[in-house]
N, C-alpha and C. Protein backbone atom coordinates (compact mmCIF):
# COMPACT_ATOMS: atom_id res chain seq x y z
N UNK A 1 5.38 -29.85 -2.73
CA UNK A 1 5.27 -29.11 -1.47
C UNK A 1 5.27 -27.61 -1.77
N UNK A 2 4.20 -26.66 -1.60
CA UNK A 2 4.37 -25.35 -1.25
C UNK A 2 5.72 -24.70 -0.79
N UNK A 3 5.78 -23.69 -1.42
CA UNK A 3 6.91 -22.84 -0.83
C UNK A 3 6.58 -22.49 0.05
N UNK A 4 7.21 -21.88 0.95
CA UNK A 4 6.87 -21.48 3.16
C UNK A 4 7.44 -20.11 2.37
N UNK A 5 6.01 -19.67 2.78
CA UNK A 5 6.42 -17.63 2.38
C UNK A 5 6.55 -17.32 3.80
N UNK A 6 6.76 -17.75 5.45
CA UNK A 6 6.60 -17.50 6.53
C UNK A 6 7.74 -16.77 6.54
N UNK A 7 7.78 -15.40 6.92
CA UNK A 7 8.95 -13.99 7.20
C UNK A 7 9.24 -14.03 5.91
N UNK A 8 8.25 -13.58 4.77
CA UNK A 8 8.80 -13.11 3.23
C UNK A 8 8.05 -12.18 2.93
N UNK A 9 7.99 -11.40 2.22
CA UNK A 9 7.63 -10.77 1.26
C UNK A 9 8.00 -10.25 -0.36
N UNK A 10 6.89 -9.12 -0.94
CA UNK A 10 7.83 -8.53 -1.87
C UNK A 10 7.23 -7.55 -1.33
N UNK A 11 7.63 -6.48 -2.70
CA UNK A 11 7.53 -5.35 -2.54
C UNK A 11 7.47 -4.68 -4.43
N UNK A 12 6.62 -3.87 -5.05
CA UNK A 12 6.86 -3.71 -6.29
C UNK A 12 5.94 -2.51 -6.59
N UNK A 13 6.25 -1.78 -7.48
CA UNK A 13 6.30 -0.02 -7.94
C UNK A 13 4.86 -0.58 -8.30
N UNK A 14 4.00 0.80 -7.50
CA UNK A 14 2.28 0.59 -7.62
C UNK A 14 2.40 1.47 -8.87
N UNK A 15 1.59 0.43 -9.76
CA UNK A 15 1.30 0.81 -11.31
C UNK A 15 -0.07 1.44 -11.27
N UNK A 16 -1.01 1.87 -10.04
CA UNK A 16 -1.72 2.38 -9.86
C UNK A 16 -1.78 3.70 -9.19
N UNK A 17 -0.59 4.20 -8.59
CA UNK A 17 -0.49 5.49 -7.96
C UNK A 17 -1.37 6.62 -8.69
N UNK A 18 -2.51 7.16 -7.98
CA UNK A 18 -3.44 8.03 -8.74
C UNK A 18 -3.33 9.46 -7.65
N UNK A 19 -2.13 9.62 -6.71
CA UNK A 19 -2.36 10.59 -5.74
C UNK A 19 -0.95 10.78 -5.59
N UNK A 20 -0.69 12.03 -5.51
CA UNK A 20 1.18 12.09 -5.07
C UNK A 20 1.53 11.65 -3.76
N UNK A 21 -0.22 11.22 -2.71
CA UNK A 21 0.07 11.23 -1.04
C UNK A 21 0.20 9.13 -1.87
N UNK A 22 -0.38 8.51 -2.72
CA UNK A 22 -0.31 7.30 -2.13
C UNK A 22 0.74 6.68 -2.21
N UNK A 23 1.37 4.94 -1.89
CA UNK A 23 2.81 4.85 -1.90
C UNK A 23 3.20 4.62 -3.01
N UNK A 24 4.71 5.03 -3.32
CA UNK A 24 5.08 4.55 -4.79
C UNK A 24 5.59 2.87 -4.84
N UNK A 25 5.06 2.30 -3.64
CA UNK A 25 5.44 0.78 -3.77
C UNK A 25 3.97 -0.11 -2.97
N UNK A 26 3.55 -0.94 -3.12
CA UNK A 26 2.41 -1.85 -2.66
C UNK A 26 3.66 -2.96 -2.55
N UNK A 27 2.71 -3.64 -1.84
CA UNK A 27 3.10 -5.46 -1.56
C UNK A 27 2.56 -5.93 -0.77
N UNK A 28 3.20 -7.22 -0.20
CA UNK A 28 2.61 -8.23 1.03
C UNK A 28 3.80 -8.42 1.62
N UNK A 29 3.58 -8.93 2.96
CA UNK A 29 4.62 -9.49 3.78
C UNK A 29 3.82 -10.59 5.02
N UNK A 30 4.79 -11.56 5.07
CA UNK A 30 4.12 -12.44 6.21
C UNK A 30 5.01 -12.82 7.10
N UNK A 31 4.95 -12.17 8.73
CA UNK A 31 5.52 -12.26 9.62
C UNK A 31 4.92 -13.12 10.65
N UNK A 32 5.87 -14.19 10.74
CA UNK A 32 5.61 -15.52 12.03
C UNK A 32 3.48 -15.95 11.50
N UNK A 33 3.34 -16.07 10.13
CA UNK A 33 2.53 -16.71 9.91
C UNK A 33 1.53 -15.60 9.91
N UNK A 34 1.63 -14.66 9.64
CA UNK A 34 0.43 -13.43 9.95
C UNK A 34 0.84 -12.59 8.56
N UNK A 35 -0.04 -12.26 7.72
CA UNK A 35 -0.14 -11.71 6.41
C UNK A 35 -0.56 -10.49 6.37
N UNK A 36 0.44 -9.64 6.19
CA UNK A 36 0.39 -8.19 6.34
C UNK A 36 0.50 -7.05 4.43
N UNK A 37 -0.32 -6.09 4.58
CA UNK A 37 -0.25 -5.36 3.40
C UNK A 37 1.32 -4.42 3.89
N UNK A 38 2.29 -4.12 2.69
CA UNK A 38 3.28 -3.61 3.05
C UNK A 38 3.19 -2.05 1.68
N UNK A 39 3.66 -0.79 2.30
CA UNK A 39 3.39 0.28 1.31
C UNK A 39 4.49 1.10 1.52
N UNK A 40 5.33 1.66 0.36
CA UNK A 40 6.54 1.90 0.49
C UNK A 40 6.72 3.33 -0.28
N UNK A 41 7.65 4.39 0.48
CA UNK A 41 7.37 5.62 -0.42
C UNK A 41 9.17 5.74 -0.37
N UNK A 42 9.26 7.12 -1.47
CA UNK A 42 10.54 7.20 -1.39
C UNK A 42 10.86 8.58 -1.30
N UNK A 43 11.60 8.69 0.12
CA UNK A 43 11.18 10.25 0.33
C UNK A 43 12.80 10.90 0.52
N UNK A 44 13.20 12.23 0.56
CA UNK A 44 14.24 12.75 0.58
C UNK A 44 14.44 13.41 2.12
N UNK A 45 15.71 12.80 2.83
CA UNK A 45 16.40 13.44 4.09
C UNK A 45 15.80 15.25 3.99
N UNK A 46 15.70 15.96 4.52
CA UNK A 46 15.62 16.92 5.10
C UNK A 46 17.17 17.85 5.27
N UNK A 47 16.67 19.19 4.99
CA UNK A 47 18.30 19.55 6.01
C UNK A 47 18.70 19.93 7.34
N UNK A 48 17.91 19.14 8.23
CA UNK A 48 18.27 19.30 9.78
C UNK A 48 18.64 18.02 9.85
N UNK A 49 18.41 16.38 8.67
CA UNK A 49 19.02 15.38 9.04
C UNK A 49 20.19 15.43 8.69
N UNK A 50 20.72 13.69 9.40
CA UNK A 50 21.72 13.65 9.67
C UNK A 50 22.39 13.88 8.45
N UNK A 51 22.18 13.06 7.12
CA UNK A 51 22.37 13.30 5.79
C UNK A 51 21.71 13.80 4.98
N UNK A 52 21.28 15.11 4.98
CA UNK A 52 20.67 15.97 3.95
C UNK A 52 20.53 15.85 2.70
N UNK A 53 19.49 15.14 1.84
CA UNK A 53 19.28 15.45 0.53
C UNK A 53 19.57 13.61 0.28
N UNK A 54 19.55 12.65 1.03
CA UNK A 54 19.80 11.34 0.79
C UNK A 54 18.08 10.67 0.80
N UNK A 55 18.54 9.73 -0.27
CA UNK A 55 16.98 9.16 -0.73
C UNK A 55 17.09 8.17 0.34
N UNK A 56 15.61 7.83 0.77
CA UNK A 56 15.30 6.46 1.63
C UNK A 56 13.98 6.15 1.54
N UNK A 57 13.60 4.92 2.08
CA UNK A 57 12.49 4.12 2.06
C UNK A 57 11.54 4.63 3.35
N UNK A 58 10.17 5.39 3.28
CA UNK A 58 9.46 5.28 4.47
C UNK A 58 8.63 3.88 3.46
N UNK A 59 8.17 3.24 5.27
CA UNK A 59 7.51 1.96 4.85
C UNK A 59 5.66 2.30 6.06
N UNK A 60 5.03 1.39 5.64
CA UNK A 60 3.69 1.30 6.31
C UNK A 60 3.54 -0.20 6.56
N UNK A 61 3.05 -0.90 7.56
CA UNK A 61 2.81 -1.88 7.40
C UNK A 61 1.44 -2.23 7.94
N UNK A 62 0.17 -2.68 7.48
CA UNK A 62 -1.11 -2.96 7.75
C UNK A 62 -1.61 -4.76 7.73
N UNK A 63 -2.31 -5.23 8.69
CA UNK A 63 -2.72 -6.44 8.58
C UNK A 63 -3.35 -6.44 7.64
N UNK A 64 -3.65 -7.63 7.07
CA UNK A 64 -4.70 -7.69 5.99
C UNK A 64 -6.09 -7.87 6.25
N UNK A 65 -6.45 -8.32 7.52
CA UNK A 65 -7.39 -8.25 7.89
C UNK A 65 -8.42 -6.44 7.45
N UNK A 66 -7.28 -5.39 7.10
CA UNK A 66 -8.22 -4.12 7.81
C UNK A 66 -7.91 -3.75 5.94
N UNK A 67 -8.99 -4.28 5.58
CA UNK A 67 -9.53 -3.94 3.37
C UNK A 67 -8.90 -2.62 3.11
N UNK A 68 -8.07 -2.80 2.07
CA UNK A 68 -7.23 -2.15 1.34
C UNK A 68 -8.14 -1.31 0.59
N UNK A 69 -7.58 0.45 0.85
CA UNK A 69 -9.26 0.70 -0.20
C UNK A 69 -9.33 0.41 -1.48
N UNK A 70 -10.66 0.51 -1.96
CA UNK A 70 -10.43 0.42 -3.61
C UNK A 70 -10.61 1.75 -4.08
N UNK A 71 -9.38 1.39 -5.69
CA UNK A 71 -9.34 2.85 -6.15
C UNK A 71 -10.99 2.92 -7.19
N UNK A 72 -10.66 4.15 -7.94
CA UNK A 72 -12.29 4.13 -8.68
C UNK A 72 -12.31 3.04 -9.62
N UNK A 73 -11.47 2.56 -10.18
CA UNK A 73 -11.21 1.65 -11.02
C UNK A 73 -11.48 0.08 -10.66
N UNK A 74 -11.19 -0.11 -9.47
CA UNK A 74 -11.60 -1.54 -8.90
C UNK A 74 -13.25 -1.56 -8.42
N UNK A 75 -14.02 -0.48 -8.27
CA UNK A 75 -14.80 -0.16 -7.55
C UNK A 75 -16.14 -0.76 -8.18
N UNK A 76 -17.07 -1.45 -7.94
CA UNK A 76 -18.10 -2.13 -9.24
C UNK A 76 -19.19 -0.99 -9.39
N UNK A 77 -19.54 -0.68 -10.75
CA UNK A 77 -20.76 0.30 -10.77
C UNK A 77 -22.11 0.47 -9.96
N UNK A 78 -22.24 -0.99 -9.45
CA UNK A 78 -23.88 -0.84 -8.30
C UNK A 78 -22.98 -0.19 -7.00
N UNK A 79 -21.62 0.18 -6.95
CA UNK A 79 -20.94 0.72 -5.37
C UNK A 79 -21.38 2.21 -5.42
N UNK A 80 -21.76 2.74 -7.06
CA UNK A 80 -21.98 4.35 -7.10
C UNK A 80 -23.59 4.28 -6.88
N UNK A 81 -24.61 3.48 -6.90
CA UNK A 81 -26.06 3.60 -6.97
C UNK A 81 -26.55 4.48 -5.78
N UNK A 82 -27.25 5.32 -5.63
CA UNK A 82 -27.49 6.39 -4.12
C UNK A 82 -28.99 5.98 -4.30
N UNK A 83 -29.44 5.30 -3.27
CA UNK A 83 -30.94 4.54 -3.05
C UNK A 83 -31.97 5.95 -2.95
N UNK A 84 -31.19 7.34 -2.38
CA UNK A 84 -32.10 8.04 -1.74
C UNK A 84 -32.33 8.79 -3.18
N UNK A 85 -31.83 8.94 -4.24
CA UNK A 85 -32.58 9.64 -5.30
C UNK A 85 -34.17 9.46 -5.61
N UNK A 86 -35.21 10.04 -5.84
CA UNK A 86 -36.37 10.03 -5.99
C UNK A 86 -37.22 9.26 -7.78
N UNK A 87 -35.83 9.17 -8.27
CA UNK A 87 -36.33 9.11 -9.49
C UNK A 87 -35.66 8.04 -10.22
């Protein structure tokens, strides 16, 4: 019998981060049967918050339905071909 991933996920350090804006965590998550991309950064309190200078998790959460971009590396060489060159 399959494991029931229904309300699971992970979560794990993107070994691909090529931008200081993208997240320092990728994953999946599946809520009530619906399979969601999950992206996780790790950002520092502010000093107008409540706890100044304390690390925490901002999170993103995207259906999977809406394609994850690809970086240049996943990208296949006929994706760079430009039809309108003359030559």
């Amino acid at each position: 019998m399959p494991f029931d991933r229904t309300n699971t996920g992970t979560l794990r350090r993107n070994e691909r981060k090529e931008k200081e804006t993208h997240p320092d965590f990728t994953g999946d998550m599946n809520i009530n049967g619906t399979e969601f991309w999950l992206s996780g950064w790790i950002k520092t309190a502010g000093e107008n918050s409540k706890n100044p200078g304390q690390k925490f998790f901002s999170l993103a959460v995207k259906p999977k339905e809406q394609q994850r971009p690809k970086t240049l590396a996943e990208q296949k060489p006929e994706e760079f071909i430009d039809d309108e060159i003359p030559f």
